[in-house]
N, C-alpha and C. Protein backbone atom coordinates (compact mmCIF):
# COMPACT_ATOMS: atom_id res chain seq x y z
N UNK A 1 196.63 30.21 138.58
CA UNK A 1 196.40 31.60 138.26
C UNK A 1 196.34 31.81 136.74
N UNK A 2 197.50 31.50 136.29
CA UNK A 2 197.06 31.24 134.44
C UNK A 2 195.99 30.58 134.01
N UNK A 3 196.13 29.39 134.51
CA UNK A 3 194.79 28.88 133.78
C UNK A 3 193.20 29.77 134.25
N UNK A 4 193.41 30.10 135.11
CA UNK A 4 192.21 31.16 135.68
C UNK A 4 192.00 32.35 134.47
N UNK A 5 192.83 32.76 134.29
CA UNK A 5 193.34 34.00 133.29
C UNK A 5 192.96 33.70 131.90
N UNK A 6 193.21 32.30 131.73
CA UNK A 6 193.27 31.65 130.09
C UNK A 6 191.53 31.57 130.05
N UNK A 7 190.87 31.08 131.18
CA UNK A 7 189.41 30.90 131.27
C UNK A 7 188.38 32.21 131.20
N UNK A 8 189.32 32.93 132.00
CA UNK A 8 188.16 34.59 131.70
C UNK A 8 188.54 35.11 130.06
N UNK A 9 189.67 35.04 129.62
CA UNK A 9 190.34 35.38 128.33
C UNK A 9 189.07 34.33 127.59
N UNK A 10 189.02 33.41 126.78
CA UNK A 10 188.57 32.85 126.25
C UNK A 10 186.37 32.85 126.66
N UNK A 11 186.03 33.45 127.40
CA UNK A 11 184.94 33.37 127.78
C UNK A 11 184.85 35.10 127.47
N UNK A 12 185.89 36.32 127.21
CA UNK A 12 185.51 37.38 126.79
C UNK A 12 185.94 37.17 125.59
N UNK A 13 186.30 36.46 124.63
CA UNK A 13 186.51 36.20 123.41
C UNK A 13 185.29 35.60 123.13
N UNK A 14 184.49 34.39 123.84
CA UNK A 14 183.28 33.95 123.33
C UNK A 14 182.64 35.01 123.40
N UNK A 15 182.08 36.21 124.32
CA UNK A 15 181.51 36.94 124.65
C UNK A 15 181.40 38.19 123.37
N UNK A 16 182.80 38.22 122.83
CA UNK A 16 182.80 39.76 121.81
C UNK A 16 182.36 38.70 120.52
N UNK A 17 182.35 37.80 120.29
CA UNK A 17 181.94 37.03 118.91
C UNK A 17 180.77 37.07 119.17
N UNK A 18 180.49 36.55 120.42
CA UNK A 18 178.57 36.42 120.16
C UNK A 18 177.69 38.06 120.13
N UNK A 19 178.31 38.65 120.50
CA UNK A 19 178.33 40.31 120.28
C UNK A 19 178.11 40.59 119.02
N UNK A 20 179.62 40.30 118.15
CA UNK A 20 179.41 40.54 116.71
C UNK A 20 178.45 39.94 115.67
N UNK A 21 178.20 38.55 116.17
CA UNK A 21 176.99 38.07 115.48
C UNK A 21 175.90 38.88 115.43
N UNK A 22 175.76 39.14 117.11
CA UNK A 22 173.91 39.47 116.78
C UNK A 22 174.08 41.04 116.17
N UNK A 23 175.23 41.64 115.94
CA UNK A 23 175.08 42.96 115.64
C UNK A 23 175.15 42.87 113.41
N UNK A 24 174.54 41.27 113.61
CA UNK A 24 174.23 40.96 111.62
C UNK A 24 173.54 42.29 111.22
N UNK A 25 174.24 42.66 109.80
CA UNK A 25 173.43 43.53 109.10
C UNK A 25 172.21 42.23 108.28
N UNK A 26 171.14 43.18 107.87
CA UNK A 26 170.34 42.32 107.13
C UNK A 26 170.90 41.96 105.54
N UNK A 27 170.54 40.79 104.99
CA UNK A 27 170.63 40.10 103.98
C UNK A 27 169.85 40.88 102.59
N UNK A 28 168.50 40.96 103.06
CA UNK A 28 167.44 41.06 102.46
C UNK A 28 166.42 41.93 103.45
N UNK A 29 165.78 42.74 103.12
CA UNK A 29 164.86 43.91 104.14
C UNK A 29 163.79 44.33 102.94
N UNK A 30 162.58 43.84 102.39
CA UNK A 30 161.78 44.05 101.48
C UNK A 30 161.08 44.80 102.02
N UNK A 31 160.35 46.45 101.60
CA UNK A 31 159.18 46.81 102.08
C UNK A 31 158.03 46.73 101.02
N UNK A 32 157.27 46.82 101.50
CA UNK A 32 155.88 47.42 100.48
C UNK A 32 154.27 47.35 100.97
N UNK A 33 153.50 48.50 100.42
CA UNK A 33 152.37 48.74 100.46
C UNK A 33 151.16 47.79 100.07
N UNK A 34 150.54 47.92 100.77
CA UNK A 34 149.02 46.71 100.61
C UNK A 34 147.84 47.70 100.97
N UNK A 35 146.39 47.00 100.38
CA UNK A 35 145.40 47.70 100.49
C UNK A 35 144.67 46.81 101.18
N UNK A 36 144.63 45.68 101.34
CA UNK A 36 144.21 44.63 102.04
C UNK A 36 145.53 43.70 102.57
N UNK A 37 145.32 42.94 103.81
CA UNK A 37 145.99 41.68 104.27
C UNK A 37 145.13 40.44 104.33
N UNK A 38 145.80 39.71 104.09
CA UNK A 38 146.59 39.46 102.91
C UNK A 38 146.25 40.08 101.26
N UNK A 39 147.58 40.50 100.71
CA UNK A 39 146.87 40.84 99.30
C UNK A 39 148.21 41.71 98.54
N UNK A 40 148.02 41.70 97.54
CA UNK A 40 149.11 42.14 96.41
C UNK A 40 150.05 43.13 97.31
N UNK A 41 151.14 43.09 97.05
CA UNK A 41 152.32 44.00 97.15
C UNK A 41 152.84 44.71 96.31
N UNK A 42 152.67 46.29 96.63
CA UNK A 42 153.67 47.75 95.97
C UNK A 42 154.15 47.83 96.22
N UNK A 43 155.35 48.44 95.39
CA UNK A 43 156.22 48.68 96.13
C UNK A 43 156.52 50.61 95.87
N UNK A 44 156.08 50.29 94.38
CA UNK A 44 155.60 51.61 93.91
C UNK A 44 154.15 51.62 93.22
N UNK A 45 153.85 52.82 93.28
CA UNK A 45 152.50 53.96 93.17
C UNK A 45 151.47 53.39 93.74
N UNK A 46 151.11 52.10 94.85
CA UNK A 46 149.87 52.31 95.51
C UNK A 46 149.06 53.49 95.69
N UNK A 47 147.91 53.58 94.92
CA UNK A 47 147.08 54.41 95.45
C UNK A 47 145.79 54.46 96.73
N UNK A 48 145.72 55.47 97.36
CA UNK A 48 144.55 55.42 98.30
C UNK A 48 144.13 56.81 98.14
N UNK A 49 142.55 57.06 98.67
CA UNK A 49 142.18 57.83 99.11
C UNK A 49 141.81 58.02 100.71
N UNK A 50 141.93 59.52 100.76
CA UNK A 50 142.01 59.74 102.45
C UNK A 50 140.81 58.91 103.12
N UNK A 51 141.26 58.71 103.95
CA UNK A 51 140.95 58.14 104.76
C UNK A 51 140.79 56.77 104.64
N UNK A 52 141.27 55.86 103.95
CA UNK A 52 141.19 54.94 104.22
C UNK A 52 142.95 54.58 104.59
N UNK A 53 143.10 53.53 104.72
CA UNK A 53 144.35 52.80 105.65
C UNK A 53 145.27 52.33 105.06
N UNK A 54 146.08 53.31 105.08
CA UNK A 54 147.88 52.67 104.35
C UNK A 54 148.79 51.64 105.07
N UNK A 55 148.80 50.49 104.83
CA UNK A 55 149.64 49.59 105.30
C UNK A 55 150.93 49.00 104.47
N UNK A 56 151.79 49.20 105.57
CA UNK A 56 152.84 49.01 104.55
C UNK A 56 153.44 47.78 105.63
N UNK A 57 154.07 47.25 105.10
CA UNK A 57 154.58 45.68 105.75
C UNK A 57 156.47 45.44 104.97
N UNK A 58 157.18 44.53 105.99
CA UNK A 58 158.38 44.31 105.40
C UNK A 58 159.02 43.09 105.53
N UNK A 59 159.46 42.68 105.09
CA UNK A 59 160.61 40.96 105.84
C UNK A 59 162.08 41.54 105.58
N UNK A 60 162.58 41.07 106.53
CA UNK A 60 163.98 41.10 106.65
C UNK A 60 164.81 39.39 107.27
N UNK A 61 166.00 39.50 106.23
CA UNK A 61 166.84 38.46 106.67
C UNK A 61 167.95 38.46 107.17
N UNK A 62 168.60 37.85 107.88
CA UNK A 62 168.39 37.26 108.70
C UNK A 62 167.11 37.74 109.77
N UNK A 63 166.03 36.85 110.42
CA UNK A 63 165.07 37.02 110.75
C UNK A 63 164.98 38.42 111.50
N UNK A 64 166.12 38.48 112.60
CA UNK A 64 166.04 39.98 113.55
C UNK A 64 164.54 39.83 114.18
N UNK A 65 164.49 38.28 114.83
CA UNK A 65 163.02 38.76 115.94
C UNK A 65 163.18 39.19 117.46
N UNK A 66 162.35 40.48 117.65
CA UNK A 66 162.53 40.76 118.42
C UNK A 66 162.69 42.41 118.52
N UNK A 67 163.42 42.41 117.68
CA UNK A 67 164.17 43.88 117.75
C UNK A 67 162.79 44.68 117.25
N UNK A 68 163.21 46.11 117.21
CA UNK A 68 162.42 47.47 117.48
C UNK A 68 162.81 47.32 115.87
N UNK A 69 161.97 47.60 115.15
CA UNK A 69 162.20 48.50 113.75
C UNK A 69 161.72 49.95 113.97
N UNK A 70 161.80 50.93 113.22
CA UNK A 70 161.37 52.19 113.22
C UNK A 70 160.78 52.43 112.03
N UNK A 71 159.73 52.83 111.87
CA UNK A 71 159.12 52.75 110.30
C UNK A 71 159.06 54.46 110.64
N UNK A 72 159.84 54.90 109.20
CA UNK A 72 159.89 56.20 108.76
C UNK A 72 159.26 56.83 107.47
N UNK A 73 158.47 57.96 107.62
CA UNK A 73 157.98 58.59 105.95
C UNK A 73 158.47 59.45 105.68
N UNK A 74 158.30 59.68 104.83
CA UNK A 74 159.10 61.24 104.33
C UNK A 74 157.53 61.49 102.96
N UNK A 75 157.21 63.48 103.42
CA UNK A 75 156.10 63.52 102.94
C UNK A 75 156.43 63.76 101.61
N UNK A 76 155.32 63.70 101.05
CA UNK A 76 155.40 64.30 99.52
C UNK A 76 155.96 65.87 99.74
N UNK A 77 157.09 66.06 98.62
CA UNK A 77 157.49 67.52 98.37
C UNK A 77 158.89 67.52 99.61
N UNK A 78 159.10 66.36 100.10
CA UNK A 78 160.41 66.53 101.26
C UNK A 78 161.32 65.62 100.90
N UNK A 79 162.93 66.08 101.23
CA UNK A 79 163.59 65.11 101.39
C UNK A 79 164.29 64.91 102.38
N UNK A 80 163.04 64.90 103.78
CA UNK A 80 163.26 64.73 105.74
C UNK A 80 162.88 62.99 105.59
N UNK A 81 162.81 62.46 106.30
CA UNK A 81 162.84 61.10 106.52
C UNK A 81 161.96 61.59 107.90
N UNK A 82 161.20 61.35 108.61
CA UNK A 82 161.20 61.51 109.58
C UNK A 82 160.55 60.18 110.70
N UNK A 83 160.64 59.43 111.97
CA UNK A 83 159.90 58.45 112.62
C UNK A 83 158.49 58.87 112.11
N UNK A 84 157.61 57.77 112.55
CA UNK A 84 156.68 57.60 112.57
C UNK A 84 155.99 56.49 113.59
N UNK A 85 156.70 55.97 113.70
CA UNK A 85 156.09 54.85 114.33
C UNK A 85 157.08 54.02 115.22
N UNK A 86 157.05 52.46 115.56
CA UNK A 86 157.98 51.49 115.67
C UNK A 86 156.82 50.52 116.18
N UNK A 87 158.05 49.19 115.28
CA UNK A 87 157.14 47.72 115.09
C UNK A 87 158.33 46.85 115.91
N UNK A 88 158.04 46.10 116.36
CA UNK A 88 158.54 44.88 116.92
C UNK A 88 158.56 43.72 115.90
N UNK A 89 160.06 43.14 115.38
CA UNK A 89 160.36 42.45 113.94
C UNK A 89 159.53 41.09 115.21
N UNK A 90 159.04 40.44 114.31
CA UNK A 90 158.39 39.08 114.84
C UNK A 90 159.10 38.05 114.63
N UNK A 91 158.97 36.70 115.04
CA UNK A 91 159.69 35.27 114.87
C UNK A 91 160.12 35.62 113.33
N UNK A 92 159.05 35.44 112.69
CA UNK A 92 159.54 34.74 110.95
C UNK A 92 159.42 36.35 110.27
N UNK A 93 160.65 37.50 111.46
CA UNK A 93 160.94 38.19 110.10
C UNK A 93 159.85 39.53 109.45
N UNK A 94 158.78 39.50 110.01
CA UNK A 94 158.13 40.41 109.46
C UNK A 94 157.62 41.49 109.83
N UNK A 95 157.45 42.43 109.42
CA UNK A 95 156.38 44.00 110.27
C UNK A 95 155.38 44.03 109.44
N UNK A 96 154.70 44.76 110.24
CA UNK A 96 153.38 45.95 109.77
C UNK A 96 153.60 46.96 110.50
N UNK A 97 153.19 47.78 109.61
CA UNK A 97 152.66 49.28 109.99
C UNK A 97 151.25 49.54 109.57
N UNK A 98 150.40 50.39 110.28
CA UNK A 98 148.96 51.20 109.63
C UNK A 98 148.89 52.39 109.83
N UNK A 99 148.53 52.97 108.64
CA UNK A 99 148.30 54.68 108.77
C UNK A 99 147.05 55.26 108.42
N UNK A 100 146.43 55.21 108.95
CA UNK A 100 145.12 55.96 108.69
C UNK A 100 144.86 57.34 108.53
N UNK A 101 144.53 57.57 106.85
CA UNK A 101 144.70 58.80 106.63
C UNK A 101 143.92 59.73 106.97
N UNK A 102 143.85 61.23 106.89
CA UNK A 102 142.78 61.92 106.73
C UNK A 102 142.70 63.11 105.33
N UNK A 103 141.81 63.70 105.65
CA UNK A 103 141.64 64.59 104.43
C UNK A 103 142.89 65.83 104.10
N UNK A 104 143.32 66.14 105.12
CA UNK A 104 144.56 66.75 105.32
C UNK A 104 146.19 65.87 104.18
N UNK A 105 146.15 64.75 104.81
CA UNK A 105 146.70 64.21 104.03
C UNK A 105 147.02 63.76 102.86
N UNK A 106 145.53 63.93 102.20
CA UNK A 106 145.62 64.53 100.45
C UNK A 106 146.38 65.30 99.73
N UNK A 107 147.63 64.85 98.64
CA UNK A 107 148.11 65.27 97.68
C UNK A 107 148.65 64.20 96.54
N UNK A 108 147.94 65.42 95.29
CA UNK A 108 147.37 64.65 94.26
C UNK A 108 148.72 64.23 93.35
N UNK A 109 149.97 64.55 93.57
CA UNK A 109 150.62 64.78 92.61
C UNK A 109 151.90 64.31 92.83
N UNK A 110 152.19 63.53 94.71
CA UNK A 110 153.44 63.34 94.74
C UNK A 110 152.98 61.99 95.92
N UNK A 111 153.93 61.24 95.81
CA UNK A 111 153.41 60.36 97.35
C UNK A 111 154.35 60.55 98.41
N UNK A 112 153.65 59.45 99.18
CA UNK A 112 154.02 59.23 100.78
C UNK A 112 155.35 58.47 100.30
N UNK A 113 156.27 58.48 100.79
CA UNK A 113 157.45 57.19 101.02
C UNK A 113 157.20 56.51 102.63
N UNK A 114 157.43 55.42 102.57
CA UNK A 114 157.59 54.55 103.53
C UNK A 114 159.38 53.76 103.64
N UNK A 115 159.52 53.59 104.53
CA UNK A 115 160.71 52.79 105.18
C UNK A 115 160.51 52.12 106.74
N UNK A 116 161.41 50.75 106.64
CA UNK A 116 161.25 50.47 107.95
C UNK A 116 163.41 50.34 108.40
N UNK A 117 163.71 50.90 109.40
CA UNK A 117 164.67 50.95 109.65
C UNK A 117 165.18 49.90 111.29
N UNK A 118 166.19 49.16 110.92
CA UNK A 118 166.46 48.49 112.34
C UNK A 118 167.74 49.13 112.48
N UNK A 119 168.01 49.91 113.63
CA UNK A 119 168.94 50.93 113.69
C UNK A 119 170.21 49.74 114.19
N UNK A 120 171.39 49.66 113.28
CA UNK A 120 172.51 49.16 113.36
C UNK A 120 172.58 47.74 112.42
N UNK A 121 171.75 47.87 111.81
CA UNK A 121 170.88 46.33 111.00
C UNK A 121 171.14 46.65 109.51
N UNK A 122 169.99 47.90 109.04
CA UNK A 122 169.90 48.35 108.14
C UNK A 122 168.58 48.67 108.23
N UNK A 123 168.10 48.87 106.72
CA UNK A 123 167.15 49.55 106.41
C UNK A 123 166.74 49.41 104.92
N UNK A 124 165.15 48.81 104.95
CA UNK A 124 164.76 48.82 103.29
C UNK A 124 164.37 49.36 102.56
N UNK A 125 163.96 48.82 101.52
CA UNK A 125 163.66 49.59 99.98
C UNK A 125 162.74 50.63 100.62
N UNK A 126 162.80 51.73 99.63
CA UNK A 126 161.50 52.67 99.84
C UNK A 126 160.13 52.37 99.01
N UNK A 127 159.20 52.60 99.63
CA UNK A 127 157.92 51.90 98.84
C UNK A 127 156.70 53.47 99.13
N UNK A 128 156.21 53.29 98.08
CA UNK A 128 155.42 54.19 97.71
C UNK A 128 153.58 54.17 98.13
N UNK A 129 153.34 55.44 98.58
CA UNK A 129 151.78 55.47 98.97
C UNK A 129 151.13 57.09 98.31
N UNK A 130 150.60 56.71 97.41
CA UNK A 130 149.45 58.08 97.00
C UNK A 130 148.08 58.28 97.93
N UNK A 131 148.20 59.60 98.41
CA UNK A 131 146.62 59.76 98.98
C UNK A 131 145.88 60.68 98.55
N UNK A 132 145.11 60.04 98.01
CA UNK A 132 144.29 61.53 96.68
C UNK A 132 143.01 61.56 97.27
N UNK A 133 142.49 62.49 96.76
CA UNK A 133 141.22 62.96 97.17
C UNK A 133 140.26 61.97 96.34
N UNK A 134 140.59 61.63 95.88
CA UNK A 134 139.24 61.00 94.57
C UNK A 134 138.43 61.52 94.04
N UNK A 135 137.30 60.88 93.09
CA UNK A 135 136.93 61.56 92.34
C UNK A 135 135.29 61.87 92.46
């Protein structure tokens, strides 16, 4: 009967450690803006004009594949955070997001923020997107 006892004891002790592992905060969580893939990384003042396609991409460490990220913006002139989306973190660590703008979405004077959030993980840098009307 003890040793029965000592065996479930020690198998809910393996059980709450392997718990606490996977509940790792991240190491490292980089975001930033691209105008092409592959191709240079912003992190601040990417510019676009409407309508073309804001992509913003991130790595996080420890890898976290698998899990749901939530990629959040907050508009120019706010300080709401709000969803937008959600990406599935991949094997080696990485997201995308795409936003395809429109003319509505034009303002000349403040940008988009981007974030990608893994809820209980963390959450990275904020990275910057302008959508101007052009010229």
């Amino acid at each position: 009967m003890r040793r029965g006892l000592a065996i479930v004891a020690a198998g809910l002790l393996t059980l709450s450690a392997a718990q606490a592992a996977s509940a790792h905060e991240t190491s490292r969580f980089r975001a930033c803006t691209v105008h092409h893939v592959p191709g240079s990384c912003f992190t601040i003042g990417a510019a676009f004009v409407y309508g073309n396609s804001v992509k913003v991409r991130a790595v996080a460490e420890p890898v976290h594949a698998g899990y749901e990220a939530r990629v959040q913006r907050r508009d120019p002139h706010s300080q709401t955070w709000a969803r937008v989306g959600a990406v599935t973190v991949s094997a080696a660590g990485r997201m995308r997001y795409v936003w395809r703008t429109r003319y509505g979405d034009a303002v000349q004077d403040a940008p988009y923020l981007f974030r990608f959030r893994i809820p209980g993980h963390g959450k990275s840098n904020k990275t910057e997107a302008y959508v101007l009307f052009g010229e």
